[in-house]
N, C-alpha and C. Protein backbone atom coordinates (compact mmCIF):
# COMPACT_ATOMS: atom_id res chain seq x y z
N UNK A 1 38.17 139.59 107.97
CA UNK A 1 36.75 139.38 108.01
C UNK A 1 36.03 140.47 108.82
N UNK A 2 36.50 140.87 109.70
CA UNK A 2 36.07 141.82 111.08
C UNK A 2 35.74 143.27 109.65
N UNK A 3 36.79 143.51 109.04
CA UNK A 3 36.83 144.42 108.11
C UNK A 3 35.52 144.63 107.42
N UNK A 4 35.48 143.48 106.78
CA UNK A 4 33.87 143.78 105.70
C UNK A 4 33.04 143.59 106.48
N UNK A 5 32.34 143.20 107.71
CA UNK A 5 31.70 143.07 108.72
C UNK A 5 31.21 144.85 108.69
N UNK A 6 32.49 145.39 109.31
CA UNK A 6 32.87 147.08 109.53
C UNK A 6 32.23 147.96 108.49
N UNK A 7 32.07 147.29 107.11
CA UNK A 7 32.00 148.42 105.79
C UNK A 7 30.40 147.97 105.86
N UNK A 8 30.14 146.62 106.25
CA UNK A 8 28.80 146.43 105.99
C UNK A 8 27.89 147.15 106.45
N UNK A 9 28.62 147.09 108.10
CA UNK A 9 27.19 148.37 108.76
C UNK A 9 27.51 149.54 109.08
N UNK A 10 28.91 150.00 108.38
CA UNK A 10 28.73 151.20 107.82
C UNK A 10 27.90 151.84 106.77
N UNK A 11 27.99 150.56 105.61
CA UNK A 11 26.84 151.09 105.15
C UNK A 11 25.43 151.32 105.35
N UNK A 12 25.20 150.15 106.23
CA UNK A 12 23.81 150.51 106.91
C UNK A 12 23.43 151.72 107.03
N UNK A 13 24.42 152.04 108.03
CA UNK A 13 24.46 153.40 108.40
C UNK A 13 24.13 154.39 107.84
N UNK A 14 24.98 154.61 106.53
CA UNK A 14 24.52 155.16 105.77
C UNK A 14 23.48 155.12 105.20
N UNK A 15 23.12 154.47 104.83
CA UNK A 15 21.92 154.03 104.30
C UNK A 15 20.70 154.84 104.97
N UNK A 16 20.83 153.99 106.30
CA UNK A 16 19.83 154.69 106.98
C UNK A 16 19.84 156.60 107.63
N UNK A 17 20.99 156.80 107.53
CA UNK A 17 21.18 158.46 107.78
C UNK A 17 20.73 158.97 106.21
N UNK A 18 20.77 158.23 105.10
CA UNK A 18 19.66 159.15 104.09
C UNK A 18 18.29 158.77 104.05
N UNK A 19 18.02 157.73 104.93
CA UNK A 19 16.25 157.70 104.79
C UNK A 19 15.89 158.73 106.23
N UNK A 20 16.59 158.87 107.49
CA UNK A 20 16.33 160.12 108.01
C UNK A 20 16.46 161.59 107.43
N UNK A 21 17.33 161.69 106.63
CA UNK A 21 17.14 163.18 105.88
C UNK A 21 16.49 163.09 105.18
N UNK A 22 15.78 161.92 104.37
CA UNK A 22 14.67 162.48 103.65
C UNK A 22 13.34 162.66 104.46
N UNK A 23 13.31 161.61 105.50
CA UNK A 23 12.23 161.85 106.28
C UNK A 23 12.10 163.25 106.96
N UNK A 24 12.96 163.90 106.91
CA UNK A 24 13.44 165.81 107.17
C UNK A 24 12.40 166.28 106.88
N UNK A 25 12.69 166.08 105.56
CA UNK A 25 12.25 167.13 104.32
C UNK A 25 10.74 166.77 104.24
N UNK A 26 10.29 165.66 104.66
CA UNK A 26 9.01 165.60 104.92
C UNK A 26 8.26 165.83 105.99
N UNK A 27 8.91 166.36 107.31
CA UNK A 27 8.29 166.17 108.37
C UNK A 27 7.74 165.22 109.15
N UNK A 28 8.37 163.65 108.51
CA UNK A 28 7.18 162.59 109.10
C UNK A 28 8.78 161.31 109.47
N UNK A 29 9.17 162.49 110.82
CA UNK A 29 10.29 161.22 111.16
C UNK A 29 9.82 160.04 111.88
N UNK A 30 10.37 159.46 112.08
CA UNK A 30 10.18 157.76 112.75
C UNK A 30 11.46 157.83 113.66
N UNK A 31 11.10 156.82 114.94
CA UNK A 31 12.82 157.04 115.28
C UNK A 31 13.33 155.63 115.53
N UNK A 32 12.87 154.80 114.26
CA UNK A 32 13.62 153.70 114.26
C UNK A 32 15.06 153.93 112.96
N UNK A 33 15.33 154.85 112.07
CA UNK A 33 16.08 154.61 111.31
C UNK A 33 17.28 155.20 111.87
N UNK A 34 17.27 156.53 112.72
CA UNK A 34 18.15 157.18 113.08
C UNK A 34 19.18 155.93 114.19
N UNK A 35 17.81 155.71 114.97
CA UNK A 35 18.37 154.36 115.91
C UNK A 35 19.51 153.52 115.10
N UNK A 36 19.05 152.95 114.51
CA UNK A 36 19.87 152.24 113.69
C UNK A 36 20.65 152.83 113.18
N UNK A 37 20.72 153.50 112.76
CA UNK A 37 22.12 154.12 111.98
C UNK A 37 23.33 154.41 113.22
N UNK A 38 22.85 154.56 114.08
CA UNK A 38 23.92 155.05 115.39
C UNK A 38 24.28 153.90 115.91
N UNK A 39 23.54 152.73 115.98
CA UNK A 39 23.49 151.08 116.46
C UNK A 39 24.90 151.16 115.58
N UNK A 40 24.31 150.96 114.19
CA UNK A 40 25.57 150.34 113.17
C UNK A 40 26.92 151.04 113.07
N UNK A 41 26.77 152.77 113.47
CA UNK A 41 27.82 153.37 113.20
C UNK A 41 28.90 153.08 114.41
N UNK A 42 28.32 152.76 115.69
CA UNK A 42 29.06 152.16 116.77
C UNK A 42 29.74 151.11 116.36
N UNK A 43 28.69 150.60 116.21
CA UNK A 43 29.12 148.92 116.07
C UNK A 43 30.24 148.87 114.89
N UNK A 44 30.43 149.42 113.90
CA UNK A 44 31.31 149.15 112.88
C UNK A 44 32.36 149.87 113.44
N UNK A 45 32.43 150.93 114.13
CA UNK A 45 34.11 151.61 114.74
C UNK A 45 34.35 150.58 115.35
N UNK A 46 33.91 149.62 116.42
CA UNK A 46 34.55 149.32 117.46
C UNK A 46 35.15 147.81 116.46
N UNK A 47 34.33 147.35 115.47
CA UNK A 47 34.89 146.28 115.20
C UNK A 47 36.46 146.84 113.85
N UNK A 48 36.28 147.98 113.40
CA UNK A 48 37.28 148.45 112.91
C UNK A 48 38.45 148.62 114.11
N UNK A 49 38.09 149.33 115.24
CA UNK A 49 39.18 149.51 115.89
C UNK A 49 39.85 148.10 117.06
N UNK A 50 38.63 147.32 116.58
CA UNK A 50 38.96 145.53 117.34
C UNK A 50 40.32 144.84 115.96
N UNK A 51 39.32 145.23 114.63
CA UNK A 51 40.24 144.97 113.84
C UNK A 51 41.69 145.26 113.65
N UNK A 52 42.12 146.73 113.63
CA UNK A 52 43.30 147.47 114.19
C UNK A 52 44.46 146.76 115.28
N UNK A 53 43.67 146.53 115.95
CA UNK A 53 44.09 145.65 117.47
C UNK A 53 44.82 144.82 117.13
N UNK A 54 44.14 143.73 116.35
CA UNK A 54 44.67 142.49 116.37
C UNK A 54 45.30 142.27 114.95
N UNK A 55 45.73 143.16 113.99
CA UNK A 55 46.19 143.22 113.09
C UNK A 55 45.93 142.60 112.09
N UNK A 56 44.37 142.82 111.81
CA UNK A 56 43.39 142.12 109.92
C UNK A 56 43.72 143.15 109.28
């Protein structure tokens, strides 16, 4: 479970690291998406490497 938890806000992540590059290309960043993307990209290693741990 910890696993798809992990892919979920990885994808966030992703997600949100292409609405900051497009916001690039426009000049009109915000700094709530980047936030988030670094929130989720944390947050999904540690529950991957919690996962690892305890053997899911």
């Amino acid at each position: 479970m910890l696993i798809i938890v992990a892919m979920v806000l990885g994808t966030v992540s992703v997600v949100c690291i292409g609405v900051t590059a497009r916001q690039c290309t426009t000049d009109d960043i915000t700094i709530g998406p980047p936030i988030v993307a670094l929130l989720t990209a944390f947050t999904s290693v540690a529950l991957m490497l919690t996962a690892t741990a305890y053997g899911h």
